[in-house]
N, C-alpha and C. Protein backbone atom coordinates (compact mmCIF):
# COMPACT_ATOMS: atom_id res chain seq x y z
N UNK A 1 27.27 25.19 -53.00
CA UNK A 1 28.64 24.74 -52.87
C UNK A 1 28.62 23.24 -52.55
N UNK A 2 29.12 22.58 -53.34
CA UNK A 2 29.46 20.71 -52.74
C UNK A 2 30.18 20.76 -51.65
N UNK A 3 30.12 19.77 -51.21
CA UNK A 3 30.64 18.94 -49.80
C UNK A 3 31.90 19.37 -50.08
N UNK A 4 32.94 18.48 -50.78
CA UNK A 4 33.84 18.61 -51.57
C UNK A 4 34.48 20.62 -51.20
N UNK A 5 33.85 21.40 -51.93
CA UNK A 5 34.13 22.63 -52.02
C UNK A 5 34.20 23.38 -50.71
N UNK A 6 32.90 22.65 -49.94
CA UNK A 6 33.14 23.39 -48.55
C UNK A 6 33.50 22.83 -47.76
N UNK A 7 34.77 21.69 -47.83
CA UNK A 7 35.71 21.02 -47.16
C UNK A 7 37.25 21.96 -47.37
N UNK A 8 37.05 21.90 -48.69
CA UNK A 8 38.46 22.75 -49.26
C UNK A 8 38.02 24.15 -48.51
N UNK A 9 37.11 25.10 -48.48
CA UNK A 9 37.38 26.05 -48.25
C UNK A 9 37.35 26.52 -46.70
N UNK A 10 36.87 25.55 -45.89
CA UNK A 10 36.93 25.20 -44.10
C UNK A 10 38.37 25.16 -44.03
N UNK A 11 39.23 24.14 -44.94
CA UNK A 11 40.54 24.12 -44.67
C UNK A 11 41.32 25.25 -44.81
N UNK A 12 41.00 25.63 -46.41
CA UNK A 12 41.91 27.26 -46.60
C UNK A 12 41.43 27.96 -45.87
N UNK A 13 40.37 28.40 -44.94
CA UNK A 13 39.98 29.20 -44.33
C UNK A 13 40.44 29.24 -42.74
N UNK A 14 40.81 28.01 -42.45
CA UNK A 14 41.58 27.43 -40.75
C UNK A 14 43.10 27.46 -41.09
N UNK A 15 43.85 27.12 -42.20
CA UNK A 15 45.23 27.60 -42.35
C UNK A 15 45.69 28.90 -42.95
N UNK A 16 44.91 29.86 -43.34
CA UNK A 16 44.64 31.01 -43.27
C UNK A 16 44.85 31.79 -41.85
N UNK A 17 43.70 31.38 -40.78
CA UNK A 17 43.34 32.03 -39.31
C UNK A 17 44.96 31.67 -38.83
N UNK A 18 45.41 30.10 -38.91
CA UNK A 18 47.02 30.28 -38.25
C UNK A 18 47.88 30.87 -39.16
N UNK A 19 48.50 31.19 -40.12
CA UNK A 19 49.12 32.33 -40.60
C UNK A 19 48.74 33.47 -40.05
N UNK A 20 47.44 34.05 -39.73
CA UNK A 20 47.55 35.21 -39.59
C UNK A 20 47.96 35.61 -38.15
N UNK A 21 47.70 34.24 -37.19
CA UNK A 21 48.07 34.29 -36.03
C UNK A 21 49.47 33.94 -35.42
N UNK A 22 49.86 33.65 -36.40
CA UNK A 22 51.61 33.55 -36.35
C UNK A 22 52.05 34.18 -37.10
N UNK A 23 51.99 35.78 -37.68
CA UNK A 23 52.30 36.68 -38.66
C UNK A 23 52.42 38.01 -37.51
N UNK A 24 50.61 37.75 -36.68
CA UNK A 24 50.74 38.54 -35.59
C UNK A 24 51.69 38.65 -33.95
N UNK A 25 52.16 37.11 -33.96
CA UNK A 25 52.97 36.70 -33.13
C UNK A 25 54.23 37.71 -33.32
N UNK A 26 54.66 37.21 -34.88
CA UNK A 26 55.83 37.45 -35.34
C UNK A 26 56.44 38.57 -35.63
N UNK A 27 55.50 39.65 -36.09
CA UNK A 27 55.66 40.59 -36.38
C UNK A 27 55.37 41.96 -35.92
N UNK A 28 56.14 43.09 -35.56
CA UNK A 28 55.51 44.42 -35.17
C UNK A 28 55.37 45.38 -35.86
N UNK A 29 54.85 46.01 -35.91
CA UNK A 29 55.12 47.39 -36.87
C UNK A 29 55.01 47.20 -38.04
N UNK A 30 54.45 45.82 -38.84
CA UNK A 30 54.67 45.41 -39.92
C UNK A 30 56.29 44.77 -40.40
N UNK A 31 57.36 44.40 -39.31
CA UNK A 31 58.29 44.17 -39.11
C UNK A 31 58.62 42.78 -38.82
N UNK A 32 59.62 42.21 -39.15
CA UNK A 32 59.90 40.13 -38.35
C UNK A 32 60.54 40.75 -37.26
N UNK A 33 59.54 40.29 -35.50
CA UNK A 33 60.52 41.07 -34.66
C UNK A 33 61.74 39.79 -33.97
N UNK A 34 61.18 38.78 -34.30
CA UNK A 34 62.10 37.72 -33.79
C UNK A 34 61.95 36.78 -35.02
N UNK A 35 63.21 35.66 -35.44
CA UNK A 35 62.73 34.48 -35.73
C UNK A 35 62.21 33.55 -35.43
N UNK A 36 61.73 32.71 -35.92
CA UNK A 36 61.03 31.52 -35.21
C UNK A 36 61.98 30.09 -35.23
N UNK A 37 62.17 29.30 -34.73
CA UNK A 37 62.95 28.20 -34.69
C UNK A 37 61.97 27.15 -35.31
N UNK A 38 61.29 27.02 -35.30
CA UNK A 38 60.05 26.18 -35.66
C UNK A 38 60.28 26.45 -37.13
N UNK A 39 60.56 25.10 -38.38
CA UNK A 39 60.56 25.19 -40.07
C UNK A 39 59.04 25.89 -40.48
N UNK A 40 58.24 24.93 -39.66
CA UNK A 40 56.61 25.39 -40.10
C UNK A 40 56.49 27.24 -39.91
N UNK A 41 56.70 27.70 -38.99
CA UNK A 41 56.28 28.86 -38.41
C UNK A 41 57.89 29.74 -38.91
N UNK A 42 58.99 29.53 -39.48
CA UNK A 42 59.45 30.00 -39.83
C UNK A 42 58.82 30.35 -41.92
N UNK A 43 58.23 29.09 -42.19
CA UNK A 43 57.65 29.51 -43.46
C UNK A 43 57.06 30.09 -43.32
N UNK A 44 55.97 30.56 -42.40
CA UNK A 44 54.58 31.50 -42.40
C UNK A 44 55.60 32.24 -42.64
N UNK A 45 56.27 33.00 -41.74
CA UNK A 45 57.13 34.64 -41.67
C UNK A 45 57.62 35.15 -43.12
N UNK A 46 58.43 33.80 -43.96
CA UNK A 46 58.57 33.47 -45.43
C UNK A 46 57.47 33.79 -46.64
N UNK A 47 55.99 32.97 -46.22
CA UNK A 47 55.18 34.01 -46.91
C UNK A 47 54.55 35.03 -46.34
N UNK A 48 54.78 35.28 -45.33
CA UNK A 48 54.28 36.86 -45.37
C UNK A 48 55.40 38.18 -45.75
N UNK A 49 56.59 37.61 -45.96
CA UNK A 49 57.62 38.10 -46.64
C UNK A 49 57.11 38.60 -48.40
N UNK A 50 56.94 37.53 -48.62
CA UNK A 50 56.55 37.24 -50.52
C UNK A 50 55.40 37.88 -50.69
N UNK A 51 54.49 37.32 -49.98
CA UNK A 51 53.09 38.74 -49.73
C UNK A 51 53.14 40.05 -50.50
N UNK A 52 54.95 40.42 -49.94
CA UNK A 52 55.13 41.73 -50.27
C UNK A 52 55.46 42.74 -51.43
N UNK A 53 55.93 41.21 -52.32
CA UNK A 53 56.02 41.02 -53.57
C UNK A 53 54.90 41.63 -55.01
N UNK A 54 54.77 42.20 -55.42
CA UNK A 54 53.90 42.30 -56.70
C UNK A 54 53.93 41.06 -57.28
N UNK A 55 52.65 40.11 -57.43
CA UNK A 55 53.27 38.75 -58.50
C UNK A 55 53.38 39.30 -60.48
N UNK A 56 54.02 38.75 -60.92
CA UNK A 56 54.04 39.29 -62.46
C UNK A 56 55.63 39.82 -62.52
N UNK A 57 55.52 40.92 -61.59
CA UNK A 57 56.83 42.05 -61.46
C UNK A 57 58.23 41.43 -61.57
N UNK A 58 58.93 42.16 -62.27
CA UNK A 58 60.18 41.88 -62.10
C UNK A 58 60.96 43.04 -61.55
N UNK A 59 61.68 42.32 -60.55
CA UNK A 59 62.19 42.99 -59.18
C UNK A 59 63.88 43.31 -59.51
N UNK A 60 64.53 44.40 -59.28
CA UNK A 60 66.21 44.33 -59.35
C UNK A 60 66.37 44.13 -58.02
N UNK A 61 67.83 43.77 -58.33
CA UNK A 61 68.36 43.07 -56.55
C UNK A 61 68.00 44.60 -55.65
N UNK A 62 67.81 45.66 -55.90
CA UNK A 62 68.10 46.65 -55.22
C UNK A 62 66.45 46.86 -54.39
N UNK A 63 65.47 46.42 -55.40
CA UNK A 63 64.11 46.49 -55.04
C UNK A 63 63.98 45.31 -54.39
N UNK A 64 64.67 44.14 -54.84
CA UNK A 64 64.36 43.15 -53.87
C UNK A 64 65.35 43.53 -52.17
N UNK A 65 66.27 43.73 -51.87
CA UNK A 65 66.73 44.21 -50.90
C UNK A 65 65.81 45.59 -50.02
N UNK A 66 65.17 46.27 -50.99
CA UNK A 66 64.04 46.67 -50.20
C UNK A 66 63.16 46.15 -49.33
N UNK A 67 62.60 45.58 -50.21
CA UNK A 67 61.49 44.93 -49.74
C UNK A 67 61.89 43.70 -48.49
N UNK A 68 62.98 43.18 -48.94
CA UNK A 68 63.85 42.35 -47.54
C UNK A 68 63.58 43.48 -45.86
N UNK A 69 64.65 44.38 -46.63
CA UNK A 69 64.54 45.53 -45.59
C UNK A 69 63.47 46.21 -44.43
N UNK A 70 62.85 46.61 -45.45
CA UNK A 70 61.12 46.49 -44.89
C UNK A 70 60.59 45.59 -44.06
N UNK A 71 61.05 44.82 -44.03
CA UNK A 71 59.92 43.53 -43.64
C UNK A 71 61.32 42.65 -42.24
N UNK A 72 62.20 43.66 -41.84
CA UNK A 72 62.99 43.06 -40.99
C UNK A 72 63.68 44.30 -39.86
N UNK A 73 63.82 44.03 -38.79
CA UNK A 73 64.69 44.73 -37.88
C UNK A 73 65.73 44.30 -37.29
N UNK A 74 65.77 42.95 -37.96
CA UNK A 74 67.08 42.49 -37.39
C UNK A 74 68.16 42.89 -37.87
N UNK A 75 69.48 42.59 -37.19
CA UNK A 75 71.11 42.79 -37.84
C UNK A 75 71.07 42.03 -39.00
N UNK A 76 71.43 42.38 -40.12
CA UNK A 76 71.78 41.33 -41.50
C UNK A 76 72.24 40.50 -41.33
N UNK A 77 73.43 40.15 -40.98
CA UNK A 77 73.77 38.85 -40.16
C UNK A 77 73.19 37.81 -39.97
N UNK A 78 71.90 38.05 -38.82
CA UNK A 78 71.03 37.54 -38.66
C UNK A 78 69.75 36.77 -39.76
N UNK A 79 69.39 38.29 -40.33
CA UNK A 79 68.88 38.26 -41.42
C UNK A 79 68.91 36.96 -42.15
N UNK A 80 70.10 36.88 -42.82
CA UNK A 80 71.02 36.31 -43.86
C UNK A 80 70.74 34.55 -42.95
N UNK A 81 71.63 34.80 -41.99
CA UNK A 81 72.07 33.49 -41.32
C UNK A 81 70.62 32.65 -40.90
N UNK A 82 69.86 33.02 -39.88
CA UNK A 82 68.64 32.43 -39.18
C UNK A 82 67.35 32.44 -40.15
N UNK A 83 67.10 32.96 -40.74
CA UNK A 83 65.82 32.88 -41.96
C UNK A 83 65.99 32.66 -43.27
N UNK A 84 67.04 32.98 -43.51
CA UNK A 84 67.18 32.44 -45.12
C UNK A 84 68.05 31.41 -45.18
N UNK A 85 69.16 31.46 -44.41
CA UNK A 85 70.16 30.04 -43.99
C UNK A 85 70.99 30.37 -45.34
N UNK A 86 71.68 31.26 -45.59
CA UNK A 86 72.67 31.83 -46.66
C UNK A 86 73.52 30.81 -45.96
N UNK A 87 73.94 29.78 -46.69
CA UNK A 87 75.37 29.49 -46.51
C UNK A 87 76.78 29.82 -47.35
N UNK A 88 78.03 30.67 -46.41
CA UNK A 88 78.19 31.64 -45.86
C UNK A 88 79.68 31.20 -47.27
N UNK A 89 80.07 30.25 -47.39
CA UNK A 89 80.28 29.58 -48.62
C UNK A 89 80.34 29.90 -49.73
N UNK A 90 79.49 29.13 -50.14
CA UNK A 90 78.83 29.28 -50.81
C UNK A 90 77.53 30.34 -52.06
N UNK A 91 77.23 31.16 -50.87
CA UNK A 91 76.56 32.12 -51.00
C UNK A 91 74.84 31.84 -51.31
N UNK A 92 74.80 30.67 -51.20
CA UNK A 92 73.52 29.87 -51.39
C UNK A 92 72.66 29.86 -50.58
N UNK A 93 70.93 29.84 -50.97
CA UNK A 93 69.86 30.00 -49.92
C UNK A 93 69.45 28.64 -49.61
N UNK A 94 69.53 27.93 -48.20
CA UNK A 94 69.25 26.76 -48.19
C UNK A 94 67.33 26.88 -47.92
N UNK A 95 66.60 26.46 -48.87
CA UNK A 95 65.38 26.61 -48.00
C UNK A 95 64.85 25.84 -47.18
């Protein structure tokens, strides 16, 4: 492996360990048990959301609302408002 290669993979391999340690923060039961206020540490929660995703697949709103579902215990409200930032308007996802 070059220098080069095992620089890149020290890195993916240390921002890897914090995702998984702010996934475990975040989550119970396989669940988001709180949001995070933090943009950075609110994206981890974001991909470990997408994670959940099949890549390729095409999803109907009904499977995608699953998989939302799954992966939350909060009030929708919440849901909607604090992690995805639906503005309310609009109907738009601010990311």
């Amino acid at each position: 492996m070059t220098p080069a290669a095992a620089a890149h993979r020290e890195a993916y391999d240390a921002a890897r360990a914090e995702q998984e340690r702010l996934v475990g923060r975040l989550f119970a039961d396989g669940r988001i048990a709180r949001v995070p206020a933090k943009r950075k540490v609110r994206a981890a929660v974001l991909l470990e959301v997408v994670r959940r995703f099949e890549p390729g697949r095409v999803y109907s709103e009904p499977e995608v609302n699953d998989v939302l579902l799954e992966a939350t215990r909060l009030p929708r409200r919440l849901r909607l408002t604090r992690l995805w930032h639906v503005r309310p308007r609009r109907g738009t996802l601010d990311p």
